[in-house]
C-alpha atoms as a PDB file:
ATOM      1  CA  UNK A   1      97.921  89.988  84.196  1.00  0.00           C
ATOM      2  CA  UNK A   2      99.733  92.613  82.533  1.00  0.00           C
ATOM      3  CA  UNK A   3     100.841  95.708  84.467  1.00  0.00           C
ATOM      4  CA  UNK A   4      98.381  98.876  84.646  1.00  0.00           C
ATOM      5  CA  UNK A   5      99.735 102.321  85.906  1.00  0.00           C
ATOM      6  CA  UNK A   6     100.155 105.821  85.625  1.00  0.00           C
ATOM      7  CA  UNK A   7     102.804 108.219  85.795  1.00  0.00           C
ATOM      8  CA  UNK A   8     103.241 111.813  86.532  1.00  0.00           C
ATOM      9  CA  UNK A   9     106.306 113.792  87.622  1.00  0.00           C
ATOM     10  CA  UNK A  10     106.342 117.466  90.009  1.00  0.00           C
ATOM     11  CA  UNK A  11     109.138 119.037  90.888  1.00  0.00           C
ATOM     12  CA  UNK A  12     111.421 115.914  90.853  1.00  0.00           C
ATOM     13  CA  UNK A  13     109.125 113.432  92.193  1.00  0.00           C
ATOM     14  CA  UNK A  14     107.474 110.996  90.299  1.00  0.00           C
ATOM     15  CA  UNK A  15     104.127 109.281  90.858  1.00  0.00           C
ATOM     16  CA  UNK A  16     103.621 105.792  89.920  1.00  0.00           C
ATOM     17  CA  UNK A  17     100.089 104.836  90.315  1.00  0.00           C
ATOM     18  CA  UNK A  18      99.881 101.609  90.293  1.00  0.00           C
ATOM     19  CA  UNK A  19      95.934  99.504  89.201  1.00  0.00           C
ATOM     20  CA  UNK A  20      94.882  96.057  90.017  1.00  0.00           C
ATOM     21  CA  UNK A  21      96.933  93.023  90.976  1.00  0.00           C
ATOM     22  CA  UNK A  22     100.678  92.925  91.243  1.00  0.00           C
ATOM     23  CA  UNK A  23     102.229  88.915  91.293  1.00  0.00           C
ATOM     24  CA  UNK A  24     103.830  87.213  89.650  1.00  0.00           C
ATOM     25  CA  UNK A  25     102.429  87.529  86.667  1.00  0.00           C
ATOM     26  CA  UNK A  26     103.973  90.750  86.158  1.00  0.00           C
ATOM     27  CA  UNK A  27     106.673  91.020  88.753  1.00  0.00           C
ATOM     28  CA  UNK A  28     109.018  91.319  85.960  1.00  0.00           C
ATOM     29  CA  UNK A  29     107.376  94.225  84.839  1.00  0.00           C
ATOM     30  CA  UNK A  30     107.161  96.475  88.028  1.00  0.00           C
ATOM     31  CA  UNK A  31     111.047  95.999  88.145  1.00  0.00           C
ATOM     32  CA  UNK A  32     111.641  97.101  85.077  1.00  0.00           C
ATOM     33  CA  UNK A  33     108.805 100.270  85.574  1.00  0.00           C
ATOM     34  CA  UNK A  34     110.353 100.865  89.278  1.00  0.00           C
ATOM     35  CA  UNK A  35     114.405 100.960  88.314  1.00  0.00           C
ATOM     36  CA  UNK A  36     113.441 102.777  85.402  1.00  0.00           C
ATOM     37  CA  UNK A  37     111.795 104.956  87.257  1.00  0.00           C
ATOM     38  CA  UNK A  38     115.030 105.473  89.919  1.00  0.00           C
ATOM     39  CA  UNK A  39     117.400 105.656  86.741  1.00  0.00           C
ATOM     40  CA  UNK A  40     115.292 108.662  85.046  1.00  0.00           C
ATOM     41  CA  UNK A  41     117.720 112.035  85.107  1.00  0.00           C
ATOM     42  CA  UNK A  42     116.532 114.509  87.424  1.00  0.00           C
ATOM     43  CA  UNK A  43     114.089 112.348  89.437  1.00  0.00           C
ATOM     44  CA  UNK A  44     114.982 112.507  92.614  1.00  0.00           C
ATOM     45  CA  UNK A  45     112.082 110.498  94.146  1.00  0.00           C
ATOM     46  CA  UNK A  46     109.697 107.485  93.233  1.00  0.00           C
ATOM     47  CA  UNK A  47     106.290 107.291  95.231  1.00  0.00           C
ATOM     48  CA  UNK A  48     104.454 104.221  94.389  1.00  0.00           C
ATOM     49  CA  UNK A  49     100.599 104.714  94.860  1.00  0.00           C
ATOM     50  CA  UNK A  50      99.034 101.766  95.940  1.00  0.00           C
ATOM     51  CA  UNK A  51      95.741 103.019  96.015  1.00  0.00           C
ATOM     52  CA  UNK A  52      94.288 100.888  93.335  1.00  0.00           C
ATOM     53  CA  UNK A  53      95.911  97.779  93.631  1.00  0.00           C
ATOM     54  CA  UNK A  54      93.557  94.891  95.291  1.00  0.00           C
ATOM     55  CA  UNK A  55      96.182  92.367  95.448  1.00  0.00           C
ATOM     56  CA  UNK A  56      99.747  91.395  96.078  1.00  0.00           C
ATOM     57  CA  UNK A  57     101.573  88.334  96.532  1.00  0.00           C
ATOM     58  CA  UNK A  58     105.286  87.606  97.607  1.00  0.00           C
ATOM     59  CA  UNK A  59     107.599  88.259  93.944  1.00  0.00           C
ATOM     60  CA  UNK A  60     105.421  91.575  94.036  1.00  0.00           C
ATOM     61  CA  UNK A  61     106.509  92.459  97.978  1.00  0.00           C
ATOM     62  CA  UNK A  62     110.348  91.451  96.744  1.00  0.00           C
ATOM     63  CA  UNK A  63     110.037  93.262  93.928  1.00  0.00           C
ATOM     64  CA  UNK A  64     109.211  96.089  95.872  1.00  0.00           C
ATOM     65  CA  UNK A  65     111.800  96.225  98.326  1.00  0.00           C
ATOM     66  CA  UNK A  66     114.501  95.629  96.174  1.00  0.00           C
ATOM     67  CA  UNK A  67     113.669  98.412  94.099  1.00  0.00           C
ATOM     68  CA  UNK A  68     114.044 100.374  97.272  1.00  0.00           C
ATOM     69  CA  UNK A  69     117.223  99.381  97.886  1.00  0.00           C
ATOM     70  CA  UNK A  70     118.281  99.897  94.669  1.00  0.00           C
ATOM     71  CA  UNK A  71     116.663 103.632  95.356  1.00  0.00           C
ATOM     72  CA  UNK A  72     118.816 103.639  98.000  1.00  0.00           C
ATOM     73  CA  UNK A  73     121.811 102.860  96.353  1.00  0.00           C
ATOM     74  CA  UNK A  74     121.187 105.450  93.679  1.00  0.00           C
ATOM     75  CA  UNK A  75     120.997 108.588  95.910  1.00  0.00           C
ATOM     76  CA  UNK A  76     116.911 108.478  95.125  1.00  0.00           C
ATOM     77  CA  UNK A  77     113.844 108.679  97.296  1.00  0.00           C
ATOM     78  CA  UNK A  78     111.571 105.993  96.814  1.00  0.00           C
ATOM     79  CA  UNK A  79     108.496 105.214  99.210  1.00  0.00           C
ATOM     80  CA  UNK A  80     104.912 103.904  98.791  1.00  0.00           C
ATOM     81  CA  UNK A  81     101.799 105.378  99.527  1.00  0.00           C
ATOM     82  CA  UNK A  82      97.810 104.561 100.768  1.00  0.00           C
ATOM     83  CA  UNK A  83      98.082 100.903 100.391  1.00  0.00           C
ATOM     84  CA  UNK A  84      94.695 100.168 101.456  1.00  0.00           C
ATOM     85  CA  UNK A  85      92.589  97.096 102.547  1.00  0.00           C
ATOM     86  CA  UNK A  86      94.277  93.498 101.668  1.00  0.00           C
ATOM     87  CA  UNK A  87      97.273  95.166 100.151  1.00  0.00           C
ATOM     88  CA  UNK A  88      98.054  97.476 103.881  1.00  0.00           C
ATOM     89  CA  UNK A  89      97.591  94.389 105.566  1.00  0.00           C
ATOM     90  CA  UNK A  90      99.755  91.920 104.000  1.00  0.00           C
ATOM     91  CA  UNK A  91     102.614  94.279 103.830  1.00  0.00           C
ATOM     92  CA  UNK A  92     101.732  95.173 107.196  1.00  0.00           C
ATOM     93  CA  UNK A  93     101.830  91.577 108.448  1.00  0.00           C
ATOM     94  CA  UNK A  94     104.886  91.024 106.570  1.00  0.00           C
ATOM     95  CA  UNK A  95     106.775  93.614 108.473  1.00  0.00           C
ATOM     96  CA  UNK A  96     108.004  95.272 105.254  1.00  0.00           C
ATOM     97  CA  UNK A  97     105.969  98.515 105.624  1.00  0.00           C
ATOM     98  CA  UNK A  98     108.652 100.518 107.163  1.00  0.00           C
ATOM     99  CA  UNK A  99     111.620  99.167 104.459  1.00  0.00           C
ATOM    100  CA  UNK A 100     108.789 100.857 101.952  1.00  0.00           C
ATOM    101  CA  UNK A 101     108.882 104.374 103.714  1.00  0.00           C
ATOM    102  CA  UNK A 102     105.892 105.693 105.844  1.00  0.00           C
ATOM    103  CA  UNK A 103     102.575 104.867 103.731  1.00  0.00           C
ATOM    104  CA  UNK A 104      99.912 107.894 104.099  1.00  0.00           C
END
């Protein structure tokens, strides 16, 4: 399933809202959206909306943490936000919600 998001920037930050299902289908994809996302001059911070995504397996969940690491590494913010349903509950289970910053 190919990748469906959004993108807006404020003040440094920029919004990646995120639609649908995220596997493995199009891990390769979110990486490539995410680190280009860190590696953009004068953003400071990546928040990954997770509002509108109904499912995520494990490549998506590895895929997401090592883009914040790489985040990390770069000197960048990077956190998710209102995972909801399904989505909240496997990373939840998982124990990778606090790697991913504080969801709201």
């Amino acid at each position: 399933m190919e990748l469906t998001y959004t993108a807006d920037e404020v003040d440094g930050e920029l919004r990646l809202r995120l639609v649908g299902e995220l596997d493995i289908d199009n891990a390769d994809e979110l990486r490539q959206l995410l680190m280009s996302a860190i590696d953009t001059p004068g953003i400071s911070a990546v928040r990954v909306d997770l509002l509108a995504v109904t499912f995520l397996d494990s490549s998506a969940i590895s895929t997401l943490l090592t883009c914040s690491r790489a985040a990390d590494e770069a000197g960048c913010r990077y956190r998710i936000s209102r995972p909801r349903g399904f989505v909240r509950k496997v990373l939840d289970v998982t124990g990778v919600l606090p790697a991913l910053g504080t969801p709201d």
